[in-house]
C-alpha atoms as a PDB file:
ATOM      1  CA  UNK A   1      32.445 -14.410  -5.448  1.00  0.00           C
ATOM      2  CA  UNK A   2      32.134 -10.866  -6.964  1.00  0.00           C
ATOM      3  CA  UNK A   3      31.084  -7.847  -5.070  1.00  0.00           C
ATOM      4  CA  UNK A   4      27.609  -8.142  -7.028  1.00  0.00           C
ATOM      5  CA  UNK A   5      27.178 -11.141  -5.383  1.00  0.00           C
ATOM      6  CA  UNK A   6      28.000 -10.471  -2.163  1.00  0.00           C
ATOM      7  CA  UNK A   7      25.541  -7.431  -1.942  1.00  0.00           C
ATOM      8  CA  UNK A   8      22.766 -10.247  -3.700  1.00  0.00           C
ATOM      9  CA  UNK A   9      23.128 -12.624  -1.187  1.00  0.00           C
ATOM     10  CA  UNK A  10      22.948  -9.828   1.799  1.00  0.00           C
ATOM     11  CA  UNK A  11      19.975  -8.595   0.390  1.00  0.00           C
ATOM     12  CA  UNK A  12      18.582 -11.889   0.068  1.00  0.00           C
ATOM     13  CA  UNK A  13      19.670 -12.192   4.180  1.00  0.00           C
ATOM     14  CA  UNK A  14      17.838  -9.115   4.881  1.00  0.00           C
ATOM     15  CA  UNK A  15      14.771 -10.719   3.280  1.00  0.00           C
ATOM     16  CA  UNK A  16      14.473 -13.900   5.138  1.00  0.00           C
ATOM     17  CA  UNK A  17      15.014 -11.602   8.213  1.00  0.00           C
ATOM     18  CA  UNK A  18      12.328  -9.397   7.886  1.00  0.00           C
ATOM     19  CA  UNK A  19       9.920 -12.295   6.279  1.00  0.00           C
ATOM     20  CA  UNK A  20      11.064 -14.786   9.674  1.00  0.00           C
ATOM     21  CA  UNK A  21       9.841 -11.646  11.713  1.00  0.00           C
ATOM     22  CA  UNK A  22       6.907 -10.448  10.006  1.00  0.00           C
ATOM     23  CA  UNK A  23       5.526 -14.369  10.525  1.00  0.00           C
ATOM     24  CA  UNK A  24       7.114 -14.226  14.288  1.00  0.00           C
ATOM     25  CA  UNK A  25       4.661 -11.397  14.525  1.00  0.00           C
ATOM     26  CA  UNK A  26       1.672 -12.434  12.686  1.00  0.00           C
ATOM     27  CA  UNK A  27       1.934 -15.622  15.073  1.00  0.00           C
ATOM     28  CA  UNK A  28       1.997 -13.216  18.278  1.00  0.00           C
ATOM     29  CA  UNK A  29      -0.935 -11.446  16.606  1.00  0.00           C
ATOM     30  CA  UNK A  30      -2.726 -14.627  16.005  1.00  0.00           C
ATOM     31  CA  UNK A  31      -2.247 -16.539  19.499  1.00  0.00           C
ATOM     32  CA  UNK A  32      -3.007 -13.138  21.821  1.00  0.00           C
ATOM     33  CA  UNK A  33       0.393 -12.592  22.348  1.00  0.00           C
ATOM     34  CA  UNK A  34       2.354  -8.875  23.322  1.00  0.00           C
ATOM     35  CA  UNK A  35       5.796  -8.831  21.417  1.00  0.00           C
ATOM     36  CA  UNK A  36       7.778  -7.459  23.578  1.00  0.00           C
ATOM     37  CA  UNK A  37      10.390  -6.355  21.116  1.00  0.00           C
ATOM     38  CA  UNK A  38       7.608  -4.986  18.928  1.00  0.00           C
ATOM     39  CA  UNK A  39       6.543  -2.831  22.216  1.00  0.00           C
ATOM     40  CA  UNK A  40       9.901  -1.246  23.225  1.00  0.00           C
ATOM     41  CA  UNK A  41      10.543   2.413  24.313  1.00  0.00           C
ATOM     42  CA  UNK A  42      11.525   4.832  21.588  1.00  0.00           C
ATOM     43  CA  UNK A  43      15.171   4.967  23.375  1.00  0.00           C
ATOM     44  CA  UNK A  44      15.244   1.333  22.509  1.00  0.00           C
ATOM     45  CA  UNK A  45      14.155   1.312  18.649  1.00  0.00           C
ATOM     46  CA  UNK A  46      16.764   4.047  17.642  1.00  0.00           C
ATOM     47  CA  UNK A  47      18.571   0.262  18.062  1.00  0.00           C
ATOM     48  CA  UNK A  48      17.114  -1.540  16.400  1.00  0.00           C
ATOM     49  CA  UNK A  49      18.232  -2.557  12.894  1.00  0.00           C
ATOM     50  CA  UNK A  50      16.056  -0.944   9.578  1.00  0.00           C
ATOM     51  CA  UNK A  51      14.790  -4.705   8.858  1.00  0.00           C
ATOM     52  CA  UNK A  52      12.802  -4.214  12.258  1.00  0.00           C
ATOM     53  CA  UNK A  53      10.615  -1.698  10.466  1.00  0.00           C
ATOM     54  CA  UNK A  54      10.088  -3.250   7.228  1.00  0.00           C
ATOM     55  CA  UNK A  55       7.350  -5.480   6.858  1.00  0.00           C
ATOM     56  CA  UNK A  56       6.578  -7.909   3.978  1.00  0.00           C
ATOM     57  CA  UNK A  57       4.419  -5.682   2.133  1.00  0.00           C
ATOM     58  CA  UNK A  58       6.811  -2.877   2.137  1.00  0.00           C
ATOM     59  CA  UNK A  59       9.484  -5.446   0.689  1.00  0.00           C
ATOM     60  CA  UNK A  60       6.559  -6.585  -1.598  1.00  0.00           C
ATOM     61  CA  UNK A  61       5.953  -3.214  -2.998  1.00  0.00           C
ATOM     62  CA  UNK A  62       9.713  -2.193  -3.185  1.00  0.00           C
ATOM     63  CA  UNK A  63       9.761  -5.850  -5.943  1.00  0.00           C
ATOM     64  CA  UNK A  64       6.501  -4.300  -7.441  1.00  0.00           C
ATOM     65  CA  UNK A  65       8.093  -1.132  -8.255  1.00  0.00           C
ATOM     66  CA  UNK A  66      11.316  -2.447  -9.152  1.00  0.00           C
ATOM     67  CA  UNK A  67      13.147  -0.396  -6.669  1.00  0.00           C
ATOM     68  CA  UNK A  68      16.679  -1.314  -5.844  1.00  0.00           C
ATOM     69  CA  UNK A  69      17.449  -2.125  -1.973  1.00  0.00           C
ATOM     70  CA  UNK A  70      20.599  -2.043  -1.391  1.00  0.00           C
ATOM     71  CA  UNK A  71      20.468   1.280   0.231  1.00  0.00           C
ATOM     72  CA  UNK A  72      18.853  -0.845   3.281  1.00  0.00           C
ATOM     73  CA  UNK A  73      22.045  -2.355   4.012  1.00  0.00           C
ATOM     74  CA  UNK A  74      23.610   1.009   4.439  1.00  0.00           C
ATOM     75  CA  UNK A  75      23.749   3.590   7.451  1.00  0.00           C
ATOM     76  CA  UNK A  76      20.690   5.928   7.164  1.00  0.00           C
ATOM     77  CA  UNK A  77      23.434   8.839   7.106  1.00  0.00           C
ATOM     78  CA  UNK A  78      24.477   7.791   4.001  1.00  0.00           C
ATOM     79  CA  UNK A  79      21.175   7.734   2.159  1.00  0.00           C
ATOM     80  CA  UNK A  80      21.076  11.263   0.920  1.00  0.00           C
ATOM     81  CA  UNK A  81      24.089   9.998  -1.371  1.00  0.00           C
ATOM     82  CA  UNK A  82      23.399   6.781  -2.347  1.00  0.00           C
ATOM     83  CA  UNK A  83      22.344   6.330  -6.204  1.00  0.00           C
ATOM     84  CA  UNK A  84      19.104   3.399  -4.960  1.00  0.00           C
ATOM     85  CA  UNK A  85      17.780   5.590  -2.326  1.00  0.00           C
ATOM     86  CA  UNK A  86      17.602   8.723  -4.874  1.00  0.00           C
ATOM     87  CA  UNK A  87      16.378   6.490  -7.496  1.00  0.00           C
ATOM     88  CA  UNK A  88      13.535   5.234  -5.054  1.00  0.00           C
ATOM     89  CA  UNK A  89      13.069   8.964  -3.372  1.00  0.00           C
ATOM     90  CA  UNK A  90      11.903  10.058  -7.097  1.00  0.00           C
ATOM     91  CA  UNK A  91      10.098   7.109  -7.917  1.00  0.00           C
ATOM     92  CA  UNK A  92       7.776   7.607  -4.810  1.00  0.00           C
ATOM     93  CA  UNK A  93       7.798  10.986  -5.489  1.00  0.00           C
ATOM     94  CA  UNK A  94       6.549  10.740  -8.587  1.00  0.00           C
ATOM     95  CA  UNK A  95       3.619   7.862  -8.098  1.00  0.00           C
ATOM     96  CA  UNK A  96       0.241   9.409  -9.149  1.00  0.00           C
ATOM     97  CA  UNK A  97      -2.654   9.173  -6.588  1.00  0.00           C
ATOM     98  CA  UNK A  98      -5.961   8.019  -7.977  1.00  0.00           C
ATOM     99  CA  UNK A  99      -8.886   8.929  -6.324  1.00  0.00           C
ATOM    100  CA  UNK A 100     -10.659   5.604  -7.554  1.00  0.00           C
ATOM    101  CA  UNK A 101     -14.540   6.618  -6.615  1.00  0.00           C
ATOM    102  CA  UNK A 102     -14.445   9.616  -8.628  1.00  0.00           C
ATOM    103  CA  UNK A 103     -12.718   7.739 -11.839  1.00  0.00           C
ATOM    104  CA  UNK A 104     -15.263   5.306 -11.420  1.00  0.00           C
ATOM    105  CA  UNK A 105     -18.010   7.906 -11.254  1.00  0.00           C
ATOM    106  CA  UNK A 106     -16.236   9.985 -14.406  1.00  0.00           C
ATOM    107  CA  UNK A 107     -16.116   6.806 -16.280  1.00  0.00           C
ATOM    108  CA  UNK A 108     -19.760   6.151 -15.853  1.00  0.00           C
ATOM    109  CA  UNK A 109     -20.882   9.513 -17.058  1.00  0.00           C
ATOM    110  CA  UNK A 110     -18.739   8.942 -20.128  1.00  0.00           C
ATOM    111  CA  UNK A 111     -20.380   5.900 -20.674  1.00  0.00           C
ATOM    112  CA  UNK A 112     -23.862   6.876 -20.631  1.00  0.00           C
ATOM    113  CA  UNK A 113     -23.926  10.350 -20.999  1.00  0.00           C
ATOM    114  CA  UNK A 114     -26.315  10.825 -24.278  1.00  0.00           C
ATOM    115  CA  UNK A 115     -27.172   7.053 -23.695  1.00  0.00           C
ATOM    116  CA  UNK A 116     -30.323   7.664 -21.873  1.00  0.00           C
ATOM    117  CA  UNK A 117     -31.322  11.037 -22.041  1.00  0.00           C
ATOM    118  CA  UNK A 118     -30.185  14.143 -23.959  1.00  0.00           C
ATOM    119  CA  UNK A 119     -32.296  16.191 -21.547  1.00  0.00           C
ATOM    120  CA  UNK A 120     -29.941  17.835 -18.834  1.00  0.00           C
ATOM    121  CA  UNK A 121     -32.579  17.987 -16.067  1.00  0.00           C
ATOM    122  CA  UNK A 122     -33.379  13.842 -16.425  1.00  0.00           C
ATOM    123  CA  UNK A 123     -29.169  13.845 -16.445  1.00  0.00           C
ATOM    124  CA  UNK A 124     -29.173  15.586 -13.426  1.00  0.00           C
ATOM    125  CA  UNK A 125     -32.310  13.171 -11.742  1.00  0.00           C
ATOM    126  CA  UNK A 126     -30.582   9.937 -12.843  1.00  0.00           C
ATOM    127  CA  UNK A 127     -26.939  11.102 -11.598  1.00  0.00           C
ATOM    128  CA  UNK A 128     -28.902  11.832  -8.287  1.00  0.00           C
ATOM    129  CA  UNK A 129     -30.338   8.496  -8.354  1.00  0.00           C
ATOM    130  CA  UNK A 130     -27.368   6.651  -8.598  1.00  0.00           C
ATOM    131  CA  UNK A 131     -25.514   9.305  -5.626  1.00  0.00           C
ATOM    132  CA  UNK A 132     -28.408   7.764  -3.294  1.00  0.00           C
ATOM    133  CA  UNK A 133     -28.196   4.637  -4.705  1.00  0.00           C
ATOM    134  CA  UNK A 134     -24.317   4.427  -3.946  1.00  0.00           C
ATOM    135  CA  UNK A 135     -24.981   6.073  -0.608  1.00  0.00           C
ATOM    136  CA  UNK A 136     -27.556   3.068   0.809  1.00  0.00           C
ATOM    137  CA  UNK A 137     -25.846   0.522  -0.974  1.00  0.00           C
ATOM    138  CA  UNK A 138     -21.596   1.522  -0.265  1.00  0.00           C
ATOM    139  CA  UNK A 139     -19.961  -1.892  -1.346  1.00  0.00           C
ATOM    140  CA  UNK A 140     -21.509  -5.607  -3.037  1.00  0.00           C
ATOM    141  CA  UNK A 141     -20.942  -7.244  -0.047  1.00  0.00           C
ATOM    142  CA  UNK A 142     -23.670  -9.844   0.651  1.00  0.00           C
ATOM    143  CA  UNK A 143     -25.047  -8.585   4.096  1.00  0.00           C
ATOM    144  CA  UNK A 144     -24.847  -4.873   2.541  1.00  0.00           C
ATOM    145  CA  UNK A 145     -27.339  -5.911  -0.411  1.00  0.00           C
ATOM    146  CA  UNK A 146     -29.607  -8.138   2.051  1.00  0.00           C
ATOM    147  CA  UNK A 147     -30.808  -5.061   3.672  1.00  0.00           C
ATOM    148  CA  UNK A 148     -33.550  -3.353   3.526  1.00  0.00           C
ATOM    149  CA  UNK A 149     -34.628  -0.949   1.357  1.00  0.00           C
ATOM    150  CA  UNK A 150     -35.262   2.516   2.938  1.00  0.00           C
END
């Protein structure tokens, strides 16, 4: 078995780990129950191994970015140097926030601007409009749309 392999299947051990506690967890959660190991003094967690940290979303996003993570099976003191954690640093370093209310707001004026009106003062009343509109009704849930009018 090849060193390539080796590090595959450890990885793949690390997974299972972290997906076996994430569902230990979730059952705790579910049934009322303190996890004592999830509760332990900060003395105590400096002990505890990286996959204790790492939750299945993390892991999740890590395979949705296509980040390598084999620096996870190395000591933390050796990150700075390690060729996957750099890779990774500049990858999250370089994600773009989107501020997704004000795209969507953006898009709609590009939609519609000259659409309805050409005159900027009905612009400005129907961009108002839909600000109030947005404020009363947030989201399309059901209960939020049920309400009354104010």
């Amino acid at each position: 078995m090849g060193i390539d392999m080796k590090l595959a299947k450890r990885e793949e051990r690390v997974l299972l780990k972290v997906i076996e506690q994430e569902n230990r967890r979730a059952k705790a959660h579910h049934s009322s129950e303190i996890d004592d190991n999830f509760m332990d003094s900060s003395e105590e967690s400096s002990e505890k191994a990286i996959e204790d940290f790492i939750s299945q979303k993390s892991f999740n996003l890590l395979r949705k970015l296509n980040i390598d993570i084999s620096f996870l099976n190395i000591s933390l003191d050796l990150w700075d140097w390690d060729d996957s954690y750099l890779k990774s640093q500049e990858i999250f370093q370089n994600l773009r926030v989107v501020n997704d209310t004000d795209e969507r707001g953006l898009k709609l004026m590009q939609d519609f601007n000259g659409l309805l009106t050409v005159d900027e003062e009905q612009k400005q009343f129907l961009l108002q409009c839909v600000e109030d509109h947005r404020k009363q009704y947030p989201d399309c849930k059901k209960a939020t749309l049920k309400r009354k009018f104010d």
